[in-house]
Protein backbone atom coordinates (compact mmCIF):
# COMPACT_ATOMS: atom_id res chain seq x y z
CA UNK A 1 2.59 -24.94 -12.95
CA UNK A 2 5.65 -22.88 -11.99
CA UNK A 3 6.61 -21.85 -8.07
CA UNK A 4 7.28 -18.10 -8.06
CA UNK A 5 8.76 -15.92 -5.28
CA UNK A 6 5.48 -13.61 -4.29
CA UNK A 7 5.64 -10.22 -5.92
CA UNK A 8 4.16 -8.08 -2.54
CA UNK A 9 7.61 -8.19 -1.79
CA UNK A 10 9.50 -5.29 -2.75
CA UNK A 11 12.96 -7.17 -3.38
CA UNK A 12 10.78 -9.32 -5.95
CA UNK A 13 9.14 -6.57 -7.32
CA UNK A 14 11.96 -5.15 -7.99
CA UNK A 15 13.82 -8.36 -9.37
CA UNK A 16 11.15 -8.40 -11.98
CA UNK A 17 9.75 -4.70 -12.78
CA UNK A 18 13.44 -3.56 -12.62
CA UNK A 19 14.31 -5.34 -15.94
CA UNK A 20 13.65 -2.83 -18.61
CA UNK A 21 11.97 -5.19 -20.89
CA UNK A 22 9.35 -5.85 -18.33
CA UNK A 23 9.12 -2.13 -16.70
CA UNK A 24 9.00 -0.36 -20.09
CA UNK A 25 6.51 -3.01 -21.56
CA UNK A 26 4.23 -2.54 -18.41
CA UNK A 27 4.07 1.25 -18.54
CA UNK A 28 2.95 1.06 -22.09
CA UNK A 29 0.34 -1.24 -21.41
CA UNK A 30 -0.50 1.55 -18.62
CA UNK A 31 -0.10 5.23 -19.91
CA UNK A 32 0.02 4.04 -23.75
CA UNK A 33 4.01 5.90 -23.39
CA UNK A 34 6.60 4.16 -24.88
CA UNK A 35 10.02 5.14 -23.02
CA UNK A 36 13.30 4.87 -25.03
CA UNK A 37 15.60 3.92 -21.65
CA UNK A 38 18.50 1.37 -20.88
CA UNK A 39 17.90 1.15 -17.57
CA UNK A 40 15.95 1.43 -14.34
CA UNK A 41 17.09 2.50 -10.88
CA UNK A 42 15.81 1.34 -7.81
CA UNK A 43 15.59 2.96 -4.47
CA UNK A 44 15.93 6.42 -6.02
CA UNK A 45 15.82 9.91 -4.23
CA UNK A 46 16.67 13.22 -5.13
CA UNK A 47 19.73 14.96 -3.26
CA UNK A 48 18.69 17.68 -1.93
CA UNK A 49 15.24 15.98 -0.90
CA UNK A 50 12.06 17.92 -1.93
CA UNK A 51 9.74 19.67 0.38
CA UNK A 52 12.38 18.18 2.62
CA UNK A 53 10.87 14.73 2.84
CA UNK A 54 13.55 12.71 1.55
CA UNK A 55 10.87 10.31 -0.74
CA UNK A 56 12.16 7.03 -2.34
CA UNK A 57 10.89 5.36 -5.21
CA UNK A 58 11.27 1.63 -5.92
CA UNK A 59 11.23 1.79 -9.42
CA UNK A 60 12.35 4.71 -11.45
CA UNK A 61 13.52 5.42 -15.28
CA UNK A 62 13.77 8.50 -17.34
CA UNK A 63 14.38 9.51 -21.00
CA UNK A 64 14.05 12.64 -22.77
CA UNK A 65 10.52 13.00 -22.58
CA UNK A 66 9.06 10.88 -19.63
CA UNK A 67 9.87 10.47 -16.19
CA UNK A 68 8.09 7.32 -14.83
CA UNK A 69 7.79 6.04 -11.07
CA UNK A 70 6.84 2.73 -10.11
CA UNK A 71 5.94 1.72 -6.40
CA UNK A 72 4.96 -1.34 -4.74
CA UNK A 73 3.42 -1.76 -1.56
CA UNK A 74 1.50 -4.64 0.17
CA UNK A 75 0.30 -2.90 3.33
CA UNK A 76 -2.97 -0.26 2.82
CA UNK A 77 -1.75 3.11 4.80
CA UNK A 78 -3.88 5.75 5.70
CA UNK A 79 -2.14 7.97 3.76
CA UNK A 80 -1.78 5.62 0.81
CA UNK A 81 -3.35 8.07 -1.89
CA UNK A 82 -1.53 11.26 -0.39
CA UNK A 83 1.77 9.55 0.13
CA UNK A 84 2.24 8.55 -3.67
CA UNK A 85 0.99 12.11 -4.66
CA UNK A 86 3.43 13.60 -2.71
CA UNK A 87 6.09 11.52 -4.63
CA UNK A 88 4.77 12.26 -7.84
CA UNK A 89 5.08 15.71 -7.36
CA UNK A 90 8.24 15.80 -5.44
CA UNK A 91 9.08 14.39 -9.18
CA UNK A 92 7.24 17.13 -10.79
CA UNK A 93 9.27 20.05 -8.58
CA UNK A 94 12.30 18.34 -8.92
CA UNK A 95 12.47 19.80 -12.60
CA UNK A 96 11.05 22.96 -12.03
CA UNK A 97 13.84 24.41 -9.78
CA UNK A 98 16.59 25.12 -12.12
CA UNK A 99 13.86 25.88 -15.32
CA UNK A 100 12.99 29.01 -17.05
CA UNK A 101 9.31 28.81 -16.39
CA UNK A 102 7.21 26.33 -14.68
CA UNK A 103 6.49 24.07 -17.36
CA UNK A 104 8.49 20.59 -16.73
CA UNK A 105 10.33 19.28 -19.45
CA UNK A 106 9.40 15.89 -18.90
CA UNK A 107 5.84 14.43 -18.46
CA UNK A 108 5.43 12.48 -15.12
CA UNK A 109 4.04 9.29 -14.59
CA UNK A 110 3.40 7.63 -11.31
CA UNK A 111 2.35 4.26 -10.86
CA UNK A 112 1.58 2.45 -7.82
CA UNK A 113 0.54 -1.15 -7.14
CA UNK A 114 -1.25 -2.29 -4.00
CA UNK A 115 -1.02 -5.80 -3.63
CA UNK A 116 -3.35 -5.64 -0.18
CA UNK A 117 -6.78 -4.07 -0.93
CA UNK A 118 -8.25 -0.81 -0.37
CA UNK A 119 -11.93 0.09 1.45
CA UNK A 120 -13.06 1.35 -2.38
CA UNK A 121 -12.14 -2.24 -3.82
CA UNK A 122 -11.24 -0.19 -6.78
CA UNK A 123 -9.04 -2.23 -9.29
CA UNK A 124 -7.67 1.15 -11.06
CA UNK A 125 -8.15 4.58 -10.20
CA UNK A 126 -6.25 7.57 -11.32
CA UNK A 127 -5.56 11.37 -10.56
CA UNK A 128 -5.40 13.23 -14.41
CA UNK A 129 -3.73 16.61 -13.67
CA UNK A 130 -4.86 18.38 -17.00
CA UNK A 131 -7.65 21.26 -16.29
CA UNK A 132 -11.34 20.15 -17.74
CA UNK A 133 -13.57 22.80 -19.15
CA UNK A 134 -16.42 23.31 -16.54
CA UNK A 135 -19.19 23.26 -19.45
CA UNK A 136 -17.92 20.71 -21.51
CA UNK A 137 -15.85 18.60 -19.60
CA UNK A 138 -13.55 18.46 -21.83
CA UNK A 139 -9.53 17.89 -20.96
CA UNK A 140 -8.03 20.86 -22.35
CA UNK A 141 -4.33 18.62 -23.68
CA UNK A 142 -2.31 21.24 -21.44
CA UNK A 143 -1.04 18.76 -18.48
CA UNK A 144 0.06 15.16 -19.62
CA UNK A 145 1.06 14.32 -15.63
CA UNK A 146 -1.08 11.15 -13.96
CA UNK A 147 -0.80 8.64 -10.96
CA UNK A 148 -2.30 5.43 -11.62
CA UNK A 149 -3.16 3.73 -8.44
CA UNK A 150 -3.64 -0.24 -8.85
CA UNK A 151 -5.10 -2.83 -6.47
CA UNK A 152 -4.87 -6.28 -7.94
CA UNK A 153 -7.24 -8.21 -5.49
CA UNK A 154 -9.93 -6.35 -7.04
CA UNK A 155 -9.52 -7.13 -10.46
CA UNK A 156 -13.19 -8.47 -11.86
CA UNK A 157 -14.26 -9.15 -15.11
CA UNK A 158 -15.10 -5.64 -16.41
CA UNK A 159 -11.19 -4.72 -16.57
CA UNK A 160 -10.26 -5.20 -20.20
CA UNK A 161 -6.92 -6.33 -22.02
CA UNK A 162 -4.22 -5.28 -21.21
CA UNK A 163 -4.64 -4.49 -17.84
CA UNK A 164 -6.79 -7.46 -16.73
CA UNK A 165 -3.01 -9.75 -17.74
CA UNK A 166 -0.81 -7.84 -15.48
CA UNK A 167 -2.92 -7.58 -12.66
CA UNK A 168 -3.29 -11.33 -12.80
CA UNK A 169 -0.19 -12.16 -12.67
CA UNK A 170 0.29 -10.19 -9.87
CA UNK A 171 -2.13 -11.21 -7.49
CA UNK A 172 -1.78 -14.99 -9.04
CA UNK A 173 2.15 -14.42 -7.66
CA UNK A 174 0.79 -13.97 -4.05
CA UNK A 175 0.30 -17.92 -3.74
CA UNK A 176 3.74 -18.62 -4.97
CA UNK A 177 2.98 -20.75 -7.89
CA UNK A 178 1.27 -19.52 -11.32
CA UNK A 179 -0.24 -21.80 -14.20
CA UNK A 180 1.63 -20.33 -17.12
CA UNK A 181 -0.96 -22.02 -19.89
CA UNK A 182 -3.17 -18.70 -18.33
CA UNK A 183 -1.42 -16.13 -20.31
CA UNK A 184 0.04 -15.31 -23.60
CA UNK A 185 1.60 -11.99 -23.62
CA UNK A 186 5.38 -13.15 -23.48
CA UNK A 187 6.74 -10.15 -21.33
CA UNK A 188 4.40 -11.18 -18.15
CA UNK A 189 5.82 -15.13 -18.72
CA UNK A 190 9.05 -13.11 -18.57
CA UNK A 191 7.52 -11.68 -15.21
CA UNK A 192 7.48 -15.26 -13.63
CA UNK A 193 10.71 -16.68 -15.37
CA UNK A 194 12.43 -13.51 -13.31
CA UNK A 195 10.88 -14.63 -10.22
CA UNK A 196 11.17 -18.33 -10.21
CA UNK A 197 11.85 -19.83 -6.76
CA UNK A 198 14.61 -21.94 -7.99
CA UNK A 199 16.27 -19.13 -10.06
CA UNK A 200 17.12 -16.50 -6.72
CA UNK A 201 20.34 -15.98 -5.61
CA UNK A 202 21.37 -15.86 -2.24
CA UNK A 203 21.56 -12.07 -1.80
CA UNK A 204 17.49 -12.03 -3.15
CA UNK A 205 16.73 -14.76 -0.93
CA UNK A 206 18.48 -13.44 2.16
CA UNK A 207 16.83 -9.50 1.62
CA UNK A 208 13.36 -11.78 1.49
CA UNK A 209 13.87 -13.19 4.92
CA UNK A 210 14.32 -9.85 5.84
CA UNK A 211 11.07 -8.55 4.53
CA UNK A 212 9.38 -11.20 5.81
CA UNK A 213 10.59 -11.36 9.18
CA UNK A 214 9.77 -7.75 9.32
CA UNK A 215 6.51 -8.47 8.24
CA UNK A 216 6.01 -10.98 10.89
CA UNK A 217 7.15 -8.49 13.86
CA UNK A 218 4.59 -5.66 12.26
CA UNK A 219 1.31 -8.23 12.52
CA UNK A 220 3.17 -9.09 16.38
CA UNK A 221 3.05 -5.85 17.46
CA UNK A 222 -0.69 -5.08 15.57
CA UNK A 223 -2.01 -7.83 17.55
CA UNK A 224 -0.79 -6.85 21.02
CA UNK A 225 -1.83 -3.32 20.33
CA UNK A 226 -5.64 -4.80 19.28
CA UNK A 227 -5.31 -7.29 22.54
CA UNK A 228 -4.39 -4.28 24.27
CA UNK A 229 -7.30 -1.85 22.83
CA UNK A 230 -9.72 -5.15 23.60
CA UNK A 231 -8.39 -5.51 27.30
CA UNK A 232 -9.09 -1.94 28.22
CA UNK A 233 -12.78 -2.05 26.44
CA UNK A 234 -13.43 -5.46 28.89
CA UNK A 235 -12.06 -3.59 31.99
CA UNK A 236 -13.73 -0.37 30.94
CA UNK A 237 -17.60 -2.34 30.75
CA UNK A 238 -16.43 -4.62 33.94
CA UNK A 239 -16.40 -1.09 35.79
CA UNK A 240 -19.38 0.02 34.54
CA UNK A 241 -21.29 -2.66 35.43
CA UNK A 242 -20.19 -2.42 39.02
CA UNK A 243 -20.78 0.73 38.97
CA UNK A 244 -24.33 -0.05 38.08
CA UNK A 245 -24.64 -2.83 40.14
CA UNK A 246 -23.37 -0.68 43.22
CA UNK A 247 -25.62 2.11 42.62
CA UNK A 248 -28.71 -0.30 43.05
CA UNK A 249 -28.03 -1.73 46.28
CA UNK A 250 -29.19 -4.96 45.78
CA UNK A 251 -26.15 -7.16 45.57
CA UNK A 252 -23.24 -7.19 48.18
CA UNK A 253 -19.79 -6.88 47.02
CA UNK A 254 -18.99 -10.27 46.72
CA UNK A 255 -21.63 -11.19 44.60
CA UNK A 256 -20.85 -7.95 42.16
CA UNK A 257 -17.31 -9.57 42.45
CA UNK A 258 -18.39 -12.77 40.99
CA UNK A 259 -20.44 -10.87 38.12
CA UNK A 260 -18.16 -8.38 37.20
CA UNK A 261 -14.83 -10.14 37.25
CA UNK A 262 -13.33 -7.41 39.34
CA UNK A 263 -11.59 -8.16 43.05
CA UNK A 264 -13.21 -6.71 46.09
CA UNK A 265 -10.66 -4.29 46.52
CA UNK A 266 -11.21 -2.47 43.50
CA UNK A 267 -15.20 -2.56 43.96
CA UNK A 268 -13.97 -1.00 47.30
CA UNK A 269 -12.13 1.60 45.31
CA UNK A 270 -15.51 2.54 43.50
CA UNK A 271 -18.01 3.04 46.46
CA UNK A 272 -17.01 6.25 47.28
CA UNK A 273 -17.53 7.45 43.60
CA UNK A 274 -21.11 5.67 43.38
CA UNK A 275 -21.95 7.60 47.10
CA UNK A 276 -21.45 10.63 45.33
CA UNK A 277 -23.35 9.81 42.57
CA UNK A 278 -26.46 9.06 44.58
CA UNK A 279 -26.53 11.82 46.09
C-alpha cells in the first residue's frame, strides 16, 4: 500500500502528468502518437489570446508534428464538452494565422480528464474531426485533430488495456492510498512514486491547501444557495396553502397560522388578494 496525494487536484496532476516520461507515455497509450519532446509546460496560453478568451491549458507539449493538450478537472460544468472544444481549437487557430493556407502544420490533440462524473457515465468519449463519407461511413484520412474526453469513475470492465490501467490509477488516487501489486505497466507506478505523500515539497503542499480550501468555500456557498432555493420553495407552498385555506372560509386566521407556519400578520397581508379572487 502506498499514500498518494489525490490526483483531482490540479497541482498533483500536474506534479505527475507534467513529467515527460509520464505525459508522453500516456498520450501514446491514448492517440497511439508518439511525441519526440523534452518538456511540458504548464499553465500555457497564447499571447494574443484567441477568439479573445484568454484559454489556459494545464498540460501542454509540442514537437514538430503534434501539438497535445492535457486538462484536468474534478468539478462537471455545464459547459464541460464546449469549454475543452473551444481550447482545442483555440489550439487549432493558433497555427492558422500566420500560414499559407488553412491546413495546420501540426495535428492537435486534446485530452481531458474528469475526475467527478458526468450524467452519460461515459468512461471515454471523443469528437474525431475528419469528414465521413455519408454512404460508407468511412473516415476519409484528411483531418487527424481529436478531443478525448475521460471520466474515470466510470471505468467498467468493457474498457480494454491500456486505457482500463490509467484510468485506475486515477480514480484509485482519489482515496489517497493505491495498492501498487494492482498494476504492472512501470510508467503509471512512476505516476504514484511522483505523487507520494511523503515525497511533496512545501511549495506542492502549500498550492494544495489552496485548492482545497477553495474547494471547501465552493461546496459553502453551493449549499447556502440550495438552502436558499429550498427556503423560498417552503415559503412559496406555506402561501399557497393559506391562500387555499383562506379562500374556503372554514378556518379563522389563527388556526391557518398554526397550519401554515406563517404569522397572522402576513395571513393579514393575503386577505385582500383572496377577496379578489372570490369574487
Amino acid at each position: 500500500m502506498k499514500y498518494v496525494a489525490s490526483l483531482r487536484y490540479g497541482v498533483i496532476f500536474k506534479k505527475a502528468f507534467g513529467d515527460v516520461e509520464v505525459f508522453t507515455q500516456f498520450v501514446k497509450d491514448f492517440t497511439g502518437v508518439q511525441l519526440e519532446i523534452d518538456k511540458v509546460e504548464t499553465e500555457k496560453s497564447f499571447d494574443p489570446p484567441i477568439g479573445n478568451v484568454d484559454s489556459r491549458f494545464d498540460l501542454y507539449a509540442q514537437d514538430l508534428k503534434n501539438r497535445v493538450i492535457v486538462d484536468i478537472q474534478h468539478q462537471h460544468f455545464a459547459d464541460h464538452y464546449h469549454r475543452f472544444l473551444h481550447y482545442h481549437c483555440a489550439a487549432l487557430l493558433e497555427q492558422v494565422k500566420n500560414a499559407k493556407n488553412y491546413q495546420p502544420a501540426l495535428r492537435v490533440f486534446t485530452i481531458v480528464v474528469l475526475t467527478s462524473g458526468n450524467q452519460y457515465e461515459s468512461t471515454i468519449s471523443t469528437i474525431h474531426f475528419d469528414p465521413v463519407d455519408f454512404v460508407t461511413q468511412k473516415h476519409l484520412g484528411e483531418i487527424e485533430h481529436k478531443v478525448l474526453y475521460l471520466t474515470p469513475k466510470h471505468l467498467n470492465s468493457d474498457i480494454p488495456e491500456p486505457y482500463h490501467e490509467w484510468l485506475q490509477a486515477i480514480t484509485d488516487s482519489l482515496d489517497e492510498q493505491v495498492e501498487e501489486s494492482d498494476y504492472h505497466n512501470p510508467v503509471v507506478l512512476k505516476v504514484f512514486d511522483l505523487i507520494q505523500r511523503d515525497g511533496l515539497t512545501p511549495t506542492d503542499r502549500a498550492r494544495l491547501k489552496d485548492e482545497y480550501s477553495l474547494e471547501e468555500a465552493n461546496r459553502e456557498r453551493e449549499a447556502q444557495i440550495l438552502a436558499q432555493g429550498i427556503t423560498q420553495g417552503e415559503r412559496k407552498m406555506q402561501f399557497s396553502l393559506a391562500q387555499k385555506l383562506l379562500q374556503q372560509g372554514q378556518l379563522d386566521l389563527v388556526s391557518i397560522a398554526d397550519v401554515t407556519g406563517l404569522t397572522i400578520e402576513e395571513l393579514k397581508s393575503l386577505q385582500p388578494s383572496v377577496m379578489t379572487q372570490c369574487r
